[in-house]
Protein backbone atom coordinates (compact mmCIF):
# COMPACT_ATOMS: atom_id res chain seq x y z
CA UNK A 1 0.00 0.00 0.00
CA UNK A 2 1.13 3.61 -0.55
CA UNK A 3 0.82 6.50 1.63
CA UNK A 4 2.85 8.64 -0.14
CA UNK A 5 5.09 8.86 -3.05
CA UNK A 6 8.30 8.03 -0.93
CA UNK A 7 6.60 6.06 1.77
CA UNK A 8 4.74 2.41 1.17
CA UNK A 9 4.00 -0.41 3.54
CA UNK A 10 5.17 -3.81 2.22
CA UNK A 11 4.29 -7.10 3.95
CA UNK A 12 6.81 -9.41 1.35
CA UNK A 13 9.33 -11.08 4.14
CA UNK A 14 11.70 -10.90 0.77
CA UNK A 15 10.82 -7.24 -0.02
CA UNK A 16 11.51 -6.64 3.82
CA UNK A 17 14.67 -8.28 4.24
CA UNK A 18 16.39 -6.99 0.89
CA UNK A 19 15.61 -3.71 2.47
CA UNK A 20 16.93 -4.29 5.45
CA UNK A 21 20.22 -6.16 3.70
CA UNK A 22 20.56 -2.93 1.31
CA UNK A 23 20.90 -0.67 3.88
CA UNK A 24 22.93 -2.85 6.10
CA UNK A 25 20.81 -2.99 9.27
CA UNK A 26 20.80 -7.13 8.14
CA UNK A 27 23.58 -9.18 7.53
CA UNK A 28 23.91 -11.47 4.13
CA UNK A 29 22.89 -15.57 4.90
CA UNK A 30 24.37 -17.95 3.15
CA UNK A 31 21.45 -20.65 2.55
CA UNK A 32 22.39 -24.17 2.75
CA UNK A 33 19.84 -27.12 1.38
CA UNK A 34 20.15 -30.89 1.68
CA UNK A 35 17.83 -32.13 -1.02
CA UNK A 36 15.21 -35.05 0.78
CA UNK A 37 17.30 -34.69 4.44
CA UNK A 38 15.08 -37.21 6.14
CA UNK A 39 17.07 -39.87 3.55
CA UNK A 40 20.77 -37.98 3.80
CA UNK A 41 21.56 -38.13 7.07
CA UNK A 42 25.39 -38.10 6.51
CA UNK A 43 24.88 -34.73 4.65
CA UNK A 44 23.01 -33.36 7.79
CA UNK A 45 26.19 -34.11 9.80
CA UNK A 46 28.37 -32.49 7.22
CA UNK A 47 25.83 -29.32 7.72
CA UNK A 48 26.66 -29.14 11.64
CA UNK A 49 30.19 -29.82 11.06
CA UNK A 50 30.35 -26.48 8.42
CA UNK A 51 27.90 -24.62 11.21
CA UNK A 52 30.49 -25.37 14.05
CA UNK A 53 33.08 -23.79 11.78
CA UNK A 54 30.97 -20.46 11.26
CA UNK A 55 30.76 -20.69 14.94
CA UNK A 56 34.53 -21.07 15.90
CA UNK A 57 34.82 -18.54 13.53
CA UNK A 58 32.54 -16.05 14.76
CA UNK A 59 30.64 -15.79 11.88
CA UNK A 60 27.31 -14.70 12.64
CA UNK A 61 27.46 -17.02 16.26
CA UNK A 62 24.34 -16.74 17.24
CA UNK A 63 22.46 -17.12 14.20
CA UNK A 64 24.34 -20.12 13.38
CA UNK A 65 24.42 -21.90 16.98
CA UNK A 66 20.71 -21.56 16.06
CA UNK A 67 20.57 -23.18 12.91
CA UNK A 68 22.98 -25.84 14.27
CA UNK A 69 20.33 -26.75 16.83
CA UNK A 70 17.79 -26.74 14.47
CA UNK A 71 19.66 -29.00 12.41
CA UNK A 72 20.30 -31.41 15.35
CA UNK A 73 16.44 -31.12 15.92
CA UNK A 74 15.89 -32.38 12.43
CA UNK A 75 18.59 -35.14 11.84
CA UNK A 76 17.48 -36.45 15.55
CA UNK A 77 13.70 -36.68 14.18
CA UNK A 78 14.78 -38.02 10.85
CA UNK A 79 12.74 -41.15 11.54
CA UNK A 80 9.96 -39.59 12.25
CA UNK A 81 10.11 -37.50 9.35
CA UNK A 82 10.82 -40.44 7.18
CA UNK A 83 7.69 -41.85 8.66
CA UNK A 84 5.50 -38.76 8.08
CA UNK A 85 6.96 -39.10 4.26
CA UNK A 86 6.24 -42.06 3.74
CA UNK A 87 10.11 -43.45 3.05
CA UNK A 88 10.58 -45.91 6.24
CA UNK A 89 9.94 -48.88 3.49
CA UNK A 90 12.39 -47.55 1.33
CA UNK A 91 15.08 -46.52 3.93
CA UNK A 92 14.74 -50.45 4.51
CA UNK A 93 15.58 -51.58 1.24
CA UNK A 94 19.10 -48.99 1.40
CA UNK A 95 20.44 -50.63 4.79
CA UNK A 96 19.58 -53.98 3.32
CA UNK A 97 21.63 -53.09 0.49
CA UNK A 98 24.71 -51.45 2.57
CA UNK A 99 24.52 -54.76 4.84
């Protein structure tokens, strides 16, 4: 909506934050995906190994010590989310395989 020519109220989360990135009140995020991470497990442990070196580094600590957890969160409910996605069968069949 516009209130004036200079002035406008957004609600976009992505119109907000590049604002808030452009004028440097918001730091840049790297964004970091691991495609079907109920199934890649080891890949979720390579994530909190690269988010305990932002930490040591001081990158961004507490946004990353947050993400870390959340991470943690995830790969320790990776059953259950391999349950709620319907992949326990086939999660079966690839440790049949490895063994």
């Amino acid at each position: 909506m516009i209130l004036e020519p200079t002035l406008r109220i957004v609600t976009d989360e992505v119109t907000i934050i590049d604002c808030l990135v452009d004028s440097k009140e918001f730091p840049r995020f790297r964004m970091f995906i691991v495609d079907d991470f109920s199934m890649h497990e080891e890949a979720m442990c390579v994530l909190i190994n690269v988010l305990d070196e932002e930490i040591k580094d001081g990158n961004e600590e507490m946004v990353m010590r947050l993400a870390r957890n959340k991470v943690l969160d995830m790969l320790h409910m990776s059953g259950t989310f391999r349950a709620l996605f319907g992949k326990t069968e086939l999660r079966r069949q690839q440790n049949e395989l490895f063994y």
